[in-house]
PDB file of N, CA and C in Angstrom:
ATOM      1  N   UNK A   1       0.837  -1.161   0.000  1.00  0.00           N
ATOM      2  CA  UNK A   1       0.000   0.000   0.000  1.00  0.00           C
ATOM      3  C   UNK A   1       0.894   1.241   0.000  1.00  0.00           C
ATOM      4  N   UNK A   2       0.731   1.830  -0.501  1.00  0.00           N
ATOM      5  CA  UNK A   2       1.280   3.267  -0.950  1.00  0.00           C
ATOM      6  C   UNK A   2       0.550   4.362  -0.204  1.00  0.00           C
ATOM      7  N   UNK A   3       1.592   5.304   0.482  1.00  0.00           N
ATOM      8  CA  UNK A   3       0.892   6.874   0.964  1.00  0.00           C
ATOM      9  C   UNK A   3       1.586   7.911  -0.210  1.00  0.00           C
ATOM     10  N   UNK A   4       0.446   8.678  -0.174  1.00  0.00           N
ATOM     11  CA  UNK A   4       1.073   9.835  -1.204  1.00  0.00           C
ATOM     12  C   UNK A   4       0.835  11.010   0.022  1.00  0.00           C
ATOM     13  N   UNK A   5       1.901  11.581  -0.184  1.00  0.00           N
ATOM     14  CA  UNK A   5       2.525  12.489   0.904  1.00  0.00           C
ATOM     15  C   UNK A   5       1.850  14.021   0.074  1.00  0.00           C
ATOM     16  N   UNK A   6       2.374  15.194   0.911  1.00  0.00           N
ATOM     17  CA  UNK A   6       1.885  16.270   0.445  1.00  0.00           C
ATOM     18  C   UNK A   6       1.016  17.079   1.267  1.00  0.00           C
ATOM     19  N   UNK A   7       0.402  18.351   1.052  1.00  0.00           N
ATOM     20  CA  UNK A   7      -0.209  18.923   1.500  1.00  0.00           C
ATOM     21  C   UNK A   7      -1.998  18.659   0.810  1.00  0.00           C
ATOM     22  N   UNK A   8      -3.177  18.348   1.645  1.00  0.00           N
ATOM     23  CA  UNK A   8      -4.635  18.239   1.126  1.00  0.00           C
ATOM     24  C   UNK A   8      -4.780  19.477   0.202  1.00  0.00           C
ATOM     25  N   UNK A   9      -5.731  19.280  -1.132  1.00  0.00           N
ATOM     26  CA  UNK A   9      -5.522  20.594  -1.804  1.00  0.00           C
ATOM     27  C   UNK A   9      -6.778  21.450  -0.741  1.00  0.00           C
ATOM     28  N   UNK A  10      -6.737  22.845  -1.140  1.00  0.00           N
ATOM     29  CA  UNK A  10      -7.429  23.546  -0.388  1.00  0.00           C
ATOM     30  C   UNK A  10      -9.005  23.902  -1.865  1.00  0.00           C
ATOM     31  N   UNK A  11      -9.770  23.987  -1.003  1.00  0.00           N
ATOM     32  CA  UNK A  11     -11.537  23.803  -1.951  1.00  0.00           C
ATOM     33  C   UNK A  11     -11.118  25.275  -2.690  1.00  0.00           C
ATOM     34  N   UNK A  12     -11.844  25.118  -3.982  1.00  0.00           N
ATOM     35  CA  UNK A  12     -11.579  26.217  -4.678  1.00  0.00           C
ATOM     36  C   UNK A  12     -12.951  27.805  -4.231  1.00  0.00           C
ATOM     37  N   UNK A  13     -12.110  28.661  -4.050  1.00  0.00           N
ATOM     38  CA  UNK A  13     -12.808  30.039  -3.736  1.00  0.00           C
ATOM     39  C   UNK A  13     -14.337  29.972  -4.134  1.00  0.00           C
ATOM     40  N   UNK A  14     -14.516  29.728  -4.747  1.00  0.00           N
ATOM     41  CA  UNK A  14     -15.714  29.677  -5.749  1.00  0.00           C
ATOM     42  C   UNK A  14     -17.265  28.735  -5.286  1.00  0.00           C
ATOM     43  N   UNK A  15     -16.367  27.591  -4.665  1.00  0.00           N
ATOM     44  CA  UNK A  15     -17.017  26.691  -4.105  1.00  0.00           C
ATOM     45  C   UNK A  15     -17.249  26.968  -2.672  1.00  0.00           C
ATOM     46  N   UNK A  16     -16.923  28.050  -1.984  1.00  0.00           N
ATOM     47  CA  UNK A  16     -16.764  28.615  -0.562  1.00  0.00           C
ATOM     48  C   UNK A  16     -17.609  29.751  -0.491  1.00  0.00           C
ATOM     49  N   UNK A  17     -17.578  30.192  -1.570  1.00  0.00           N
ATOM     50  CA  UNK A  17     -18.732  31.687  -1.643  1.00  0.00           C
ATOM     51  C   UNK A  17     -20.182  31.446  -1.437  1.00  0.00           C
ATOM     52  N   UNK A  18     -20.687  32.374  -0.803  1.00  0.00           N
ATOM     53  CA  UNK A  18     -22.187  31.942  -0.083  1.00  0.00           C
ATOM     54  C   UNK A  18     -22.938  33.503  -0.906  1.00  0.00           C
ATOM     55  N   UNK A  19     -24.269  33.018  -0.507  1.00  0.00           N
ATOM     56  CA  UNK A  19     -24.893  34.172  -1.389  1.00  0.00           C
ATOM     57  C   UNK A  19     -24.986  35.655   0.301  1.00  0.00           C
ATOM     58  N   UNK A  20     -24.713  36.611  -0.509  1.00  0.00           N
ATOM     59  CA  UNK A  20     -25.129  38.073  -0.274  1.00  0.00           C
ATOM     60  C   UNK A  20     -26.321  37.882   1.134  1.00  0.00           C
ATOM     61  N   UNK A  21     -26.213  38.442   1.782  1.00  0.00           N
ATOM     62  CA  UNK A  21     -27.534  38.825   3.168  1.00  0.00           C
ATOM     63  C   UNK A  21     -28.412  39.516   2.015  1.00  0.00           C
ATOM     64  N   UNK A  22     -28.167  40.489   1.373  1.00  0.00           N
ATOM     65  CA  UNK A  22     -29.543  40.860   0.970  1.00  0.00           C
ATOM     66  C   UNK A  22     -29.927  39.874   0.176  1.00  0.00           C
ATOM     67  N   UNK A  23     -29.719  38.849  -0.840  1.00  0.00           N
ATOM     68  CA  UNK A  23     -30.412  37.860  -1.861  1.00  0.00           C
ATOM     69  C   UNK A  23     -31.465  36.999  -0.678  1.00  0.00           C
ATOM     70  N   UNK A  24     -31.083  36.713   0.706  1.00  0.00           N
ATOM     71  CA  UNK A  24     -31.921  36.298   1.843  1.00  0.00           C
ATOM     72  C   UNK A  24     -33.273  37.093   1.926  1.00  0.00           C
ATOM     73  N   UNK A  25     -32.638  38.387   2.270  1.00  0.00           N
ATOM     74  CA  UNK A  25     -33.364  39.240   2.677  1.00  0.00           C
ATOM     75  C   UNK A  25     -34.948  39.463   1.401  1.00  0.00           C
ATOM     76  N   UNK A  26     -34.463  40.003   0.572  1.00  0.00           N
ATOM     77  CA  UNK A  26     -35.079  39.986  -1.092  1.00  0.00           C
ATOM     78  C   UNK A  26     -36.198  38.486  -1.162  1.00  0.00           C
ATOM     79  N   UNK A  27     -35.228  37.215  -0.662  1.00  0.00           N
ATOM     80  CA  UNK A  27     -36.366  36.205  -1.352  1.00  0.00           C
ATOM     81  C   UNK A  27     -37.454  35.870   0.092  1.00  0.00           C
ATOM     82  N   UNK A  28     -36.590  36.270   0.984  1.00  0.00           N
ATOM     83  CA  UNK A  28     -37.774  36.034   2.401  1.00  0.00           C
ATOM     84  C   UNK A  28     -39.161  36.740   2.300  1.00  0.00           C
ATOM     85  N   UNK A  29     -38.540  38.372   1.868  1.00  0.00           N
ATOM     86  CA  UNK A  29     -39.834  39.195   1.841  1.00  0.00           C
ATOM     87  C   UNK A  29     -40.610  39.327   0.801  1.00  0.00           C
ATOM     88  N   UNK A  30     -40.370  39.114  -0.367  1.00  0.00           N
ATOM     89  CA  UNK A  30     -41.049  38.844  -1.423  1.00  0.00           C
ATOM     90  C   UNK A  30     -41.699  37.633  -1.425  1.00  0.00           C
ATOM     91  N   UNK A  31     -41.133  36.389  -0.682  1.00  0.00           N
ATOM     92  CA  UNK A  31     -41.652  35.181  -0.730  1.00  0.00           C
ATOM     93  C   UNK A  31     -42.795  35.486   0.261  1.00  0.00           C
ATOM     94  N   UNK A  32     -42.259  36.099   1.532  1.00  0.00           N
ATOM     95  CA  UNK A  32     -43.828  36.108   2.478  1.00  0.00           C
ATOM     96  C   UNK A  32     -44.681  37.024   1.804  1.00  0.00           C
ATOM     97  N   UNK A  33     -44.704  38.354   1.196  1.00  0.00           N
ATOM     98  CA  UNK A  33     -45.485  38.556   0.507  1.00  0.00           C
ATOM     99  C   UNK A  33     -46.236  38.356  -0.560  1.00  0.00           C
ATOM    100  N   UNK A  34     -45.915  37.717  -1.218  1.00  0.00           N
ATOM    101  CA  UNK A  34     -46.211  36.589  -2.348  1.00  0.00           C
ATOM    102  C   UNK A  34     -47.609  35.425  -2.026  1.00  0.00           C
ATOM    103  N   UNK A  35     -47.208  35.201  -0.919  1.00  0.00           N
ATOM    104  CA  UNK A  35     -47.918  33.989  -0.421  1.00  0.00           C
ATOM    105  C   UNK A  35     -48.972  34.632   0.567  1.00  0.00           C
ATOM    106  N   UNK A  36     -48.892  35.679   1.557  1.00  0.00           N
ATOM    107  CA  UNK A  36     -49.954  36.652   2.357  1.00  0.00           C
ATOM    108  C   UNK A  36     -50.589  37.310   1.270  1.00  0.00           C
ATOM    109  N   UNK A  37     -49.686  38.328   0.601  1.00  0.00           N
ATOM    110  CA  UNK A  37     -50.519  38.838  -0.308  1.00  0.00           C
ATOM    111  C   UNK A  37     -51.488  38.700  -1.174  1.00  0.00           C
ATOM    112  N   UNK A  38     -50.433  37.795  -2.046  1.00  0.00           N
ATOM    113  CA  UNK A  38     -51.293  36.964  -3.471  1.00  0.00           C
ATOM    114  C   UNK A  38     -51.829  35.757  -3.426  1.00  0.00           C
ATOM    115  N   UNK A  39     -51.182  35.276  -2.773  1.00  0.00           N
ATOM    116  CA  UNK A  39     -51.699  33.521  -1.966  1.00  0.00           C
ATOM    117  C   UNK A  39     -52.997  33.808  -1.579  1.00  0.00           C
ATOM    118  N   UNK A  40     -53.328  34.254   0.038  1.00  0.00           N
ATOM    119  CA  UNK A  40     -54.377  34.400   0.965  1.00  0.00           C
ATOM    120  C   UNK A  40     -55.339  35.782   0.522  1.00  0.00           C
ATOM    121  N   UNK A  41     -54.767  36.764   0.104  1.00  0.00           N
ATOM    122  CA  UNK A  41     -56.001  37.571  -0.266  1.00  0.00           C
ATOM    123  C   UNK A  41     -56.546  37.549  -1.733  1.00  0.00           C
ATOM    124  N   UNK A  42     -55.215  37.638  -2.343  1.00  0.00           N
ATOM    125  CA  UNK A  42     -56.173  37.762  -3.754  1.00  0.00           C
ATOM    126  C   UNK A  42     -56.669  35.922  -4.743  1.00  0.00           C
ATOM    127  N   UNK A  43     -55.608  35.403  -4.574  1.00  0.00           N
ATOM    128  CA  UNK A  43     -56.446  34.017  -5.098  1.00  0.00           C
ATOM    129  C   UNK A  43     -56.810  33.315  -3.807  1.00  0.00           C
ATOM    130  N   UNK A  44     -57.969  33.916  -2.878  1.00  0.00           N
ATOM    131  CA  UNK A  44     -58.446  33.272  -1.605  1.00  0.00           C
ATOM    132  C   UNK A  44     -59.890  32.219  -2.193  1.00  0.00           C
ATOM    133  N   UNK A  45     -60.041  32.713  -3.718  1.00  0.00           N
ATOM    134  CA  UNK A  45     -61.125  31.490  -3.675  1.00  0.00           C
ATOM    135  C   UNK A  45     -60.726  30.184  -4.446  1.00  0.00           C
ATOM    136  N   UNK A  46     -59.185  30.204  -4.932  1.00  0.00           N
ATOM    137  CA  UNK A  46     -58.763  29.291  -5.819  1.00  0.00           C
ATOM    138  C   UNK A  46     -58.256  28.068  -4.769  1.00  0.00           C
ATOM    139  N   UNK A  47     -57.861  27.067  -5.145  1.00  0.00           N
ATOM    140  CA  UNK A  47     -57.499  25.613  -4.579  1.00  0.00           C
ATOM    141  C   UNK A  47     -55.629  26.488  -3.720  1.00  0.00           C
ATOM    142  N   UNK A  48     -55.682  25.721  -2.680  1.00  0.00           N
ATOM    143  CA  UNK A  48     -54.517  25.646  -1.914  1.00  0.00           C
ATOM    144  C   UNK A  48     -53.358  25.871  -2.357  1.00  0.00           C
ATOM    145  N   UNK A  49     -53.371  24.929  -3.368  1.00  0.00           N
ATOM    146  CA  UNK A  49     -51.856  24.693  -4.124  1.00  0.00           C
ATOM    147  C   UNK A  49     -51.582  26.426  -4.442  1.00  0.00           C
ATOM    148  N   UNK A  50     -51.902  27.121  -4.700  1.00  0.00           N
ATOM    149  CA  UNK A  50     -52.155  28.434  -5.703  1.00  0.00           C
ATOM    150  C   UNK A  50     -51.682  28.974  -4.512  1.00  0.00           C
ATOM    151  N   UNK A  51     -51.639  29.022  -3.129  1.00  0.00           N
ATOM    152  CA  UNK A  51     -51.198  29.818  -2.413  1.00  0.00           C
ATOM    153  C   UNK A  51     -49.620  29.397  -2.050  1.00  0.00           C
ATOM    154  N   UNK A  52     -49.159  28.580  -2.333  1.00  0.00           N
ATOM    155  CA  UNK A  52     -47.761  28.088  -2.330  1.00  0.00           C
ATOM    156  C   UNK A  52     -46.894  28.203  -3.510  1.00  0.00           C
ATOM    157  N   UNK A  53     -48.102  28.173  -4.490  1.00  0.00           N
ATOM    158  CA  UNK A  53     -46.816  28.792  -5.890  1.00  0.00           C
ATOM    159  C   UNK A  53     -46.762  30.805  -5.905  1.00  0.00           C
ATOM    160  N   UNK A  54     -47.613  30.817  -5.298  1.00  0.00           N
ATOM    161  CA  UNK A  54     -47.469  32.614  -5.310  1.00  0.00           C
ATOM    162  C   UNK A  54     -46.257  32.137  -4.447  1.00  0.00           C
ATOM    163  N   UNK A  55     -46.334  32.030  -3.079  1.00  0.00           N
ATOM    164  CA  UNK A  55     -44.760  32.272  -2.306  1.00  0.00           C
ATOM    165  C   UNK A  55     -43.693  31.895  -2.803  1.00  0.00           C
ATOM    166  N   UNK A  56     -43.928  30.709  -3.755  1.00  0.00           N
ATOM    167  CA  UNK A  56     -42.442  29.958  -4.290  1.00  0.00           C
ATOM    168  C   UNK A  56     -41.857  31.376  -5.629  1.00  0.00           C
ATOM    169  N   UNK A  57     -43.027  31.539  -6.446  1.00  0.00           N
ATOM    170  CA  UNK A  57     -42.868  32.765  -7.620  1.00  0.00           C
ATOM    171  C   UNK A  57     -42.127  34.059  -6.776  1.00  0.00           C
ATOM    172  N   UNK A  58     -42.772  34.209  -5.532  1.00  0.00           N
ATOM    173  CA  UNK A  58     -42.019  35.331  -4.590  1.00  0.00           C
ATOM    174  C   UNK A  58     -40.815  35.141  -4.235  1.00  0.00           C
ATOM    175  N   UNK A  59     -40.192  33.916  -3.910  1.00  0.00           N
ATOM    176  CA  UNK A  59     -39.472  33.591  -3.406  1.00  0.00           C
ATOM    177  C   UNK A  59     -38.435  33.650  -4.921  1.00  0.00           C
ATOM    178  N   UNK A  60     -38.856  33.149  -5.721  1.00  0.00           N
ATOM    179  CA  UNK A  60     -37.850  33.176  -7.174  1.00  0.00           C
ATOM    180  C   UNK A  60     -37.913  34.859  -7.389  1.00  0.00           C
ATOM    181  N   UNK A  61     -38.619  35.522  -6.912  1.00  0.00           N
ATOM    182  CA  UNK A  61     -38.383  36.794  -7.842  1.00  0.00           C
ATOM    183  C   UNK A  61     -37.559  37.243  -7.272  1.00  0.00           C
ATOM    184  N   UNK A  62     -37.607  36.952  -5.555  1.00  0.00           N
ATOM    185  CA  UNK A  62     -36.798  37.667  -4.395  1.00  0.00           C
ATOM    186  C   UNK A  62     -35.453  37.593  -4.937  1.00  0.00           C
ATOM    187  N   UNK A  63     -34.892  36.305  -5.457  1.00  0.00           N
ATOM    188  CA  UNK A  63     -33.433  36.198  -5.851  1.00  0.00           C
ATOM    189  C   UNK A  63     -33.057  36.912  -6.765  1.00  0.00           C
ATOM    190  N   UNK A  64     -34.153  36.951  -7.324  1.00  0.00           N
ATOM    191  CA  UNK A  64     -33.572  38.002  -8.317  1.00  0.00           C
ATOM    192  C   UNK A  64     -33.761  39.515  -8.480  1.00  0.00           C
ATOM    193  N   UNK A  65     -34.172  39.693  -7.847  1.00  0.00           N
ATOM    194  CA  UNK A  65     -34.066  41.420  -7.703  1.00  0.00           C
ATOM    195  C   UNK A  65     -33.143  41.561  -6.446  1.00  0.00           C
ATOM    196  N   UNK A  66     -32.541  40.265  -5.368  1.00  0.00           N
ATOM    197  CA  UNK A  66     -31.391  40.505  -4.436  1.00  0.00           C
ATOM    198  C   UNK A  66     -30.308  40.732  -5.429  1.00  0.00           C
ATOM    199  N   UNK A  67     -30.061  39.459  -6.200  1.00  0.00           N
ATOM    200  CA  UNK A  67     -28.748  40.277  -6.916  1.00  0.00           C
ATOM    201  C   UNK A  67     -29.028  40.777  -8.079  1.00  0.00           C
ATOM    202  N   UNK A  68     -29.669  41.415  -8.191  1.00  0.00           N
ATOM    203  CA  UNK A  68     -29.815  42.685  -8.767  1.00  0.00           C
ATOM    204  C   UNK A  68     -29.495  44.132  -7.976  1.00  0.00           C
ATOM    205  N   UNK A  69     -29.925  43.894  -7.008  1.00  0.00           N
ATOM    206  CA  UNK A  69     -29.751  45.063  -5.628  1.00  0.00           C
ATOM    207  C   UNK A  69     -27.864  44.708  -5.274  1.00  0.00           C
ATOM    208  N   UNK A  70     -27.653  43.488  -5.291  1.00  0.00           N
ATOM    209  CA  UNK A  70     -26.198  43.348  -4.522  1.00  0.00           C
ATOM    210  C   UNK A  70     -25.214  43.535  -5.976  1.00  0.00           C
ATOM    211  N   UNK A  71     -25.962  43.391  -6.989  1.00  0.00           N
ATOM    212  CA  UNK A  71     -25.219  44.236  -8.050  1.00  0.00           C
ATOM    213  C   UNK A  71     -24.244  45.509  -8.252  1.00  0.00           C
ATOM    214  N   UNK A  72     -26.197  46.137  -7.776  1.00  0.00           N
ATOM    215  CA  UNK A  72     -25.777  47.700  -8.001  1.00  0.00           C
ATOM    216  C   UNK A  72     -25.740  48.508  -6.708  1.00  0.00           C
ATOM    217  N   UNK A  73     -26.063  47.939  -5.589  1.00  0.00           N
ATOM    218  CA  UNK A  73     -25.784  48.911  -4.257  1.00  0.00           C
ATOM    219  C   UNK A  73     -24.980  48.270  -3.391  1.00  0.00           C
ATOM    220  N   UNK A  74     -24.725  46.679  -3.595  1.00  0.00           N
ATOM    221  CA  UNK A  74     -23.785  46.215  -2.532  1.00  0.00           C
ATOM    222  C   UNK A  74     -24.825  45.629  -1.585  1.00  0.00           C
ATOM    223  N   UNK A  75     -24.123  44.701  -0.785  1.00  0.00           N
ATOM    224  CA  UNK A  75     -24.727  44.314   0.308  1.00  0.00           C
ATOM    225  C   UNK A  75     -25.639  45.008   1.550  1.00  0.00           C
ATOM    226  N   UNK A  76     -25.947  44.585   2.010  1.00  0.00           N
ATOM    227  CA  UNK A  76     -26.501  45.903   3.471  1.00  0.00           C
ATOM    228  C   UNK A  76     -25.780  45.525   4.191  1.00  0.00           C
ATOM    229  N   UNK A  77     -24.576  44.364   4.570  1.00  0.00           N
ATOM    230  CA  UNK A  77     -23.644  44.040   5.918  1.00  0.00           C
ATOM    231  C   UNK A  77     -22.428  43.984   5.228  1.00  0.00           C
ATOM    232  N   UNK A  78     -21.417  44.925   5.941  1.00  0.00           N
ATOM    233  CA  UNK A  78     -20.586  45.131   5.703  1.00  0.00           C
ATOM    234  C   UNK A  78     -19.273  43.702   5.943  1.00  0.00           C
ATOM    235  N   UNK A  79     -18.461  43.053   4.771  1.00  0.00           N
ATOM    236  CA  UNK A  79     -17.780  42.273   5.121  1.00  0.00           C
ATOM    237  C   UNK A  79     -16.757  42.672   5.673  1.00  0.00           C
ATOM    238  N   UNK A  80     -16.698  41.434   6.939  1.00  0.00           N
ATOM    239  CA  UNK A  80     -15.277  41.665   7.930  1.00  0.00           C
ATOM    240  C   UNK A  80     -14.337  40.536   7.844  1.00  0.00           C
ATOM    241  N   UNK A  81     -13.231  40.350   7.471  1.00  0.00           N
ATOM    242  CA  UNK A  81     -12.282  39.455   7.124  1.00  0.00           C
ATOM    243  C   UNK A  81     -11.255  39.530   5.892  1.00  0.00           C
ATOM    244  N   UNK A  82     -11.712  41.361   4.779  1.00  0.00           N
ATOM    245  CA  UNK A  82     -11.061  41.710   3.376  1.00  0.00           C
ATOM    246  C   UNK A  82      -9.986  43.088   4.057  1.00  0.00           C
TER     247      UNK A  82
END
């Protein structure tokens, strides 16, 4: 049996990067509004399901208008560790 000696490689940057606080922020509140809003008041006479794809549609739009926002204004929490 053979050891191969050396240092473990280290995970590439890329694979370590986490999304932005605001892309959170963006799909939480769009998602709860999505689903209070459009879910429970306005399709309140349609079948169930209809109130979970409004939050999920909220929840997809949220991501994307977060980085859209972390695009062009930056985060709202300032990183500590650069």
């Amino acid at each position: 049996m053979t050891k191969r000696g050396g240092k473990p490689k280290a995970r590439n940057r890329k694979e370590r990067r986490e999304w932005p606080f605001i892309v959170y922020v963006w799909a939480m509140g769009l998602g709860l509004a999505g689903y209070l809003i459009v879910g429970r008041f306005i399709l309140a006479t349609r079948p169930h399901p209809y109130h979970w794809g409004a939050g999920l549609l909220g929840v997809a739009l949220g991501v994307g208008v977060g980085w859209l926002w972390y695009r062009r204004w930056g985060d709202v929490l300032p990183r500590h560790g650069r």
